[in-house]
C-alpha atoms as a PDB file:
ATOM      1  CA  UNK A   1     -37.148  17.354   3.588  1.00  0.00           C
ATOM      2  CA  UNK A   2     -33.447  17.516   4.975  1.00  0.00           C
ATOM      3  CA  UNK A   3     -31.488  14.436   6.519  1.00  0.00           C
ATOM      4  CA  UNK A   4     -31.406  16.700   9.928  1.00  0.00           C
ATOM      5  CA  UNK A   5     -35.356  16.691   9.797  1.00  0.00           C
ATOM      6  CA  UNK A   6     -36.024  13.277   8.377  1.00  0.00           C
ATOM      7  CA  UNK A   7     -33.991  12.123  11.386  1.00  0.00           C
ATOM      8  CA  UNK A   8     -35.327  13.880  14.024  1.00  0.00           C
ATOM      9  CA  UNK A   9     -38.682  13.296  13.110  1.00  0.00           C
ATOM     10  CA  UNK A  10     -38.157   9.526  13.056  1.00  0.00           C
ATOM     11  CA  UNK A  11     -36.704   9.833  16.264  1.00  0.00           C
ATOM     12  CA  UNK A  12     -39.548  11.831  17.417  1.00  0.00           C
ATOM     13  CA  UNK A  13     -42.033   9.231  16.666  1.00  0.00           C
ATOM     14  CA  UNK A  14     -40.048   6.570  17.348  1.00  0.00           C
ATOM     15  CA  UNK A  15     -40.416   7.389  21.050  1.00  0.00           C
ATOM     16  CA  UNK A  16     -43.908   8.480  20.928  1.00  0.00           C
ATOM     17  CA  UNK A  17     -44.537   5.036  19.159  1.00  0.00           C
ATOM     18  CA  UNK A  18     -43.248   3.386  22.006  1.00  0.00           C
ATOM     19  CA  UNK A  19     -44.639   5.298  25.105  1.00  0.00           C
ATOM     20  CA  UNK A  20     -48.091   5.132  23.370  1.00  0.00           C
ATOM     21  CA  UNK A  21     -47.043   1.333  23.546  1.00  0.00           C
ATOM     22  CA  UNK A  22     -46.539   2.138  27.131  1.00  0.00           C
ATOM     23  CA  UNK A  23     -49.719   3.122  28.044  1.00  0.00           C
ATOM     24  CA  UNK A  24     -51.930   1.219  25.629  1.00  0.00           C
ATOM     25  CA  UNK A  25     -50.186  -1.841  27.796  1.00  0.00           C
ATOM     26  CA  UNK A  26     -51.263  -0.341  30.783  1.00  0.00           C
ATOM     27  CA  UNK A  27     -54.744   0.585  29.772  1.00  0.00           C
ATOM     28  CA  UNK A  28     -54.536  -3.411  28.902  1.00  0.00           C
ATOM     29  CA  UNK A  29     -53.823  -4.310  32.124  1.00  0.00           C
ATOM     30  CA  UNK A  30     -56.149  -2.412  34.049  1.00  0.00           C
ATOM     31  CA  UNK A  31     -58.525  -3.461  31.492  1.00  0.00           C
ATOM     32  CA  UNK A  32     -57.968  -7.383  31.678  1.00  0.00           C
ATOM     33  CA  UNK A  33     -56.418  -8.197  34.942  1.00  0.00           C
ATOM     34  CA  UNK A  34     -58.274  -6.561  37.638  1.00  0.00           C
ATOM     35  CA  UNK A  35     -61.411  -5.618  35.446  1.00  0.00           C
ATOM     36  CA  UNK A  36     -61.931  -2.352  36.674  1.00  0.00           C
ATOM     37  CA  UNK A  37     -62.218   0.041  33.916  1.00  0.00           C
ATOM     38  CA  UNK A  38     -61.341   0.096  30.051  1.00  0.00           C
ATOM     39  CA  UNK A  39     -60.885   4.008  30.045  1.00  0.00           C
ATOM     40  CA  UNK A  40     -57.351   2.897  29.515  1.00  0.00           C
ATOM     41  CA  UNK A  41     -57.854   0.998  26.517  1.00  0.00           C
ATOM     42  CA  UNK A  42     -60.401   4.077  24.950  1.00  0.00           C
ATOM     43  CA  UNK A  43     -57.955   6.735  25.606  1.00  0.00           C
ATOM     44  CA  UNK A  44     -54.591   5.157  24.620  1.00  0.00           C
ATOM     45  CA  UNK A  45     -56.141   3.009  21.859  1.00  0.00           C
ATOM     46  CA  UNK A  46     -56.476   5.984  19.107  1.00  0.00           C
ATOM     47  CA  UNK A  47     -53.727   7.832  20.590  1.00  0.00           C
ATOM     48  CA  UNK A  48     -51.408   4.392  19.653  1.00  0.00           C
ATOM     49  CA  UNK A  49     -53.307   3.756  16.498  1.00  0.00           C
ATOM     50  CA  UNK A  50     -52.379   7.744  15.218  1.00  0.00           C
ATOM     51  CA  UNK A  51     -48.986   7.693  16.470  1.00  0.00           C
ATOM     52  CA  UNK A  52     -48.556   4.252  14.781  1.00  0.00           C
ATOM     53  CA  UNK A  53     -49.481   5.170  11.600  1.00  0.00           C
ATOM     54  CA  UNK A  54     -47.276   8.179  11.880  1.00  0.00           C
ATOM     55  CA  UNK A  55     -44.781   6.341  12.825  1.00  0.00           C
ATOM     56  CA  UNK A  56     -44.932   3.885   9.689  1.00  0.00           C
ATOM     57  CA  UNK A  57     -45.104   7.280   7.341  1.00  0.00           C
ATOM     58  CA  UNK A  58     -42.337   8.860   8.492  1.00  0.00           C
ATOM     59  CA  UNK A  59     -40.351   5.994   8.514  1.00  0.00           C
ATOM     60  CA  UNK A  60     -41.185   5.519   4.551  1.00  0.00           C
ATOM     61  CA  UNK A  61     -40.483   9.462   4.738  1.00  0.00           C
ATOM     62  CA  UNK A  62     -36.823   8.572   6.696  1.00  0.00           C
ATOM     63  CA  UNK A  63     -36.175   5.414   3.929  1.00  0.00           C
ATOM     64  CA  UNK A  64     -35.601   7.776   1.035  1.00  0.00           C
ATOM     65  CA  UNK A  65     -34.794  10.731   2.776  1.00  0.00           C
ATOM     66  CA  UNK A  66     -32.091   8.881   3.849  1.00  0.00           C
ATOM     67  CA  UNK A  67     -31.492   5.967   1.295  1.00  0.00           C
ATOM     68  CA  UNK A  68     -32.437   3.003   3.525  1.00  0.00           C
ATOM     69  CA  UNK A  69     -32.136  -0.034   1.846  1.00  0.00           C
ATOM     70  CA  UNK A  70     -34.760  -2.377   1.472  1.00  0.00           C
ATOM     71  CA  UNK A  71     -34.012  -4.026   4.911  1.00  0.00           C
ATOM     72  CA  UNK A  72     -33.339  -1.493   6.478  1.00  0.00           C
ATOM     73  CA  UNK A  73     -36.415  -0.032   6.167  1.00  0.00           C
ATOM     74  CA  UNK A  74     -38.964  -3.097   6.047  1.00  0.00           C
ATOM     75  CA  UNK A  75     -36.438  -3.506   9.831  1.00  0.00           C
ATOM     76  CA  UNK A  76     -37.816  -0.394  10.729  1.00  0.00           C
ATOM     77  CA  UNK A  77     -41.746  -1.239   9.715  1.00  0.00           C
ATOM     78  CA  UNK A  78     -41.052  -4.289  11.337  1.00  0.00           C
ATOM     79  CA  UNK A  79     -39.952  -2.283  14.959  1.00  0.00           C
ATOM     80  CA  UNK A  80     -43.428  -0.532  14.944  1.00  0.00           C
ATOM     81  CA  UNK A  81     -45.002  -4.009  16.137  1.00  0.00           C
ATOM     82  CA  UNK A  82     -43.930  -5.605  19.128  1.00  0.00           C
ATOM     83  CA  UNK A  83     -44.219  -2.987  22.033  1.00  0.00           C
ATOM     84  CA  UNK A  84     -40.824  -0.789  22.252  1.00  0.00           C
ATOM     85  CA  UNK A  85     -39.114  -1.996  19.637  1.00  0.00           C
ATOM     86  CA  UNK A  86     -39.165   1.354  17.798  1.00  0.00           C
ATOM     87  CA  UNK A  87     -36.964   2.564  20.170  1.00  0.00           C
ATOM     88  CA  UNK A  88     -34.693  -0.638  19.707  1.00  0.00           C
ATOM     89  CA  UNK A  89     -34.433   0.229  16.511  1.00  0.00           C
ATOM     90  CA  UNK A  90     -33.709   4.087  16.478  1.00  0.00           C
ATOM     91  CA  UNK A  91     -30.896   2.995  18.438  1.00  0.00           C
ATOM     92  CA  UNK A  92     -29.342   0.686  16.086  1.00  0.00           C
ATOM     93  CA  UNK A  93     -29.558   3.142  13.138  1.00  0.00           C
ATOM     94  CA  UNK A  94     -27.949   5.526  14.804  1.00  0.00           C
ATOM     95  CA  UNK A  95     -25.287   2.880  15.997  1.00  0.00           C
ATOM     96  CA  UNK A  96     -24.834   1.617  12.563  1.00  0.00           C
ATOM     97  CA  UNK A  97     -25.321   5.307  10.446  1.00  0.00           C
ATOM     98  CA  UNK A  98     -28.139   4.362   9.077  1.00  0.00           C
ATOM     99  CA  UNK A  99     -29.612   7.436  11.203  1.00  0.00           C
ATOM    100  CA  UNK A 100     -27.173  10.137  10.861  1.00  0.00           C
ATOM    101  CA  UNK A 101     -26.129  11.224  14.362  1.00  0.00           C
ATOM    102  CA  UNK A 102     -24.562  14.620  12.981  1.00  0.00           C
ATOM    103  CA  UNK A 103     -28.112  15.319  12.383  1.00  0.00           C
ATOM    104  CA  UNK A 104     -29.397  14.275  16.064  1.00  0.00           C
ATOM    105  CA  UNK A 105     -31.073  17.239  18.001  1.00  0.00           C
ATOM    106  CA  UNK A 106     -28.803  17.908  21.391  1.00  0.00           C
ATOM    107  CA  UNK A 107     -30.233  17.526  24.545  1.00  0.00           C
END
């Protein structure tokens, strides 16, 4: 695998990490607050679950690709937890090099 892929696939996931997180909190919502259905929950639940453990491959895929250090990329395991914070973190790679930007996909 190339730097160019190993980074856009992270960043890839990254985002589909975190709007799976979206909607998984949403599904929550309807689910707890006004008790009305847990489709939510069903549907986004698996679709999260998938995504996250894509998400935790490619980023052990993106470590050596890329020659994260240790922190770096236990950081980056880390940011698949709390809600959104895989996006948090593609952003401060980037920042910082640790995610090439020369090998970012233009918009």
């Amino acid at each position: 695998m190339t730097r160019r892929t190993a980074a856009t696939t992270f960043r890839i996931v990254a985002v589909a990490e975190a709007l799976s997180w979206i909607g998984l909190l949403i599904g929550m919502y309807v689910k707890y607050v006004p008790e009305t259905t847990e489709l939510g929950v069903k549907i986004f639940g698996p679709i999260h679950g998938g995504i996250f453990i894509a998400y935790v491959v490619v980023a052990l895929v993106a470590a050596r690709v890329l020659r994260w250090s240790i922190g770096t990329t236990m950081l980056a395991l880390v940011a698949s937890i709390p809600p959104l914070t895989s996006i948090l973190f593609e952003r401060w790679a980037t920042r910082s090099g640790r995610l090439p930007q020369d090998a970012a996909v233009a918009a």
